[in-house]
Protein backbone atom coordinates (compact mmCIF):
# COMPACT_ATOMS: atom_id res chain seq x y z
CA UNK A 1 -7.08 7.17 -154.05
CA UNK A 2 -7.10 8.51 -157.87
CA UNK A 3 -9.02 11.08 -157.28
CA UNK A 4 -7.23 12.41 -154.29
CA UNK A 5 -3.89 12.25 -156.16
CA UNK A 6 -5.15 14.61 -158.80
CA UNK A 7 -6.68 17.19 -156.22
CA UNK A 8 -5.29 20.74 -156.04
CA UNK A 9 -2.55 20.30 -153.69
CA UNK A 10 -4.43 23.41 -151.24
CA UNK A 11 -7.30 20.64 -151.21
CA UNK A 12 -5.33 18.14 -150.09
CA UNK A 13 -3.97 19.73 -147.05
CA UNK A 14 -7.43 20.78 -145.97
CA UNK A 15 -8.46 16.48 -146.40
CA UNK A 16 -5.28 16.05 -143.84
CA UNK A 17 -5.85 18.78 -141.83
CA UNK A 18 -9.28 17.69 -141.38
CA UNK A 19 -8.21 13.63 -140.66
CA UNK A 20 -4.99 14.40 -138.49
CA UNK A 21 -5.83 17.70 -136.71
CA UNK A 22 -9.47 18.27 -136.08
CA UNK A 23 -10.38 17.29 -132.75
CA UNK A 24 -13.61 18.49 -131.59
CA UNK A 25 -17.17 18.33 -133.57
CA UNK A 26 -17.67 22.12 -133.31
CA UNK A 27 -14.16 22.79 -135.35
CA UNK A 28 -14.90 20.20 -138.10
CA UNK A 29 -18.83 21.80 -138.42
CA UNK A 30 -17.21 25.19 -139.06
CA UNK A 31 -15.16 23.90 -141.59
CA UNK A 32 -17.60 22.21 -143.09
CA UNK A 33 -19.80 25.46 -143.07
CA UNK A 34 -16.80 27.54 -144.89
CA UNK A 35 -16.42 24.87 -147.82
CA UNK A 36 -19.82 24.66 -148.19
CA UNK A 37 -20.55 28.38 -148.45
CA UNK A 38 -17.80 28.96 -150.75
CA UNK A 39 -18.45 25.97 -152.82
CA UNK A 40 -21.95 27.32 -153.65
CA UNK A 41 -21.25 30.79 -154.33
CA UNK A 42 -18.79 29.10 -157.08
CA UNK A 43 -21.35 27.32 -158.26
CA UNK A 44 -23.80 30.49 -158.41
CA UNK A 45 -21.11 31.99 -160.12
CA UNK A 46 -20.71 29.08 -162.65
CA UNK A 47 -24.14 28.55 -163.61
CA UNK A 48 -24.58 32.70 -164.33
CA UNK A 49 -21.48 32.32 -166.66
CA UNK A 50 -22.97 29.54 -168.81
């Protein structure tokens, strides 16, 4: 629970929209699809910097 405590508080409200409103398989995949897509092109992004 550490971890989550010191999250961005944008990141937590994706974690509780994710537990207490996602309903369906489909919605949770697309979500999943968004974070991952940006979280690589940060990454990219990182990595060219250093």
């Amino acid at each position: 629970m550490k971890l989550f405590n010191n999250l961005p508080k944008s990141v937590k409200k994706t974690i509780r929209y994710i537990y207490q409103d996602v309903k369906s398989i489909e919605k949770l995949e697309q979500i999943e699809k968004e974070l991952v897509t940006h979280i690589e092109k940060r990454k990219e992004q990182l990595k060219k910097d250093n």
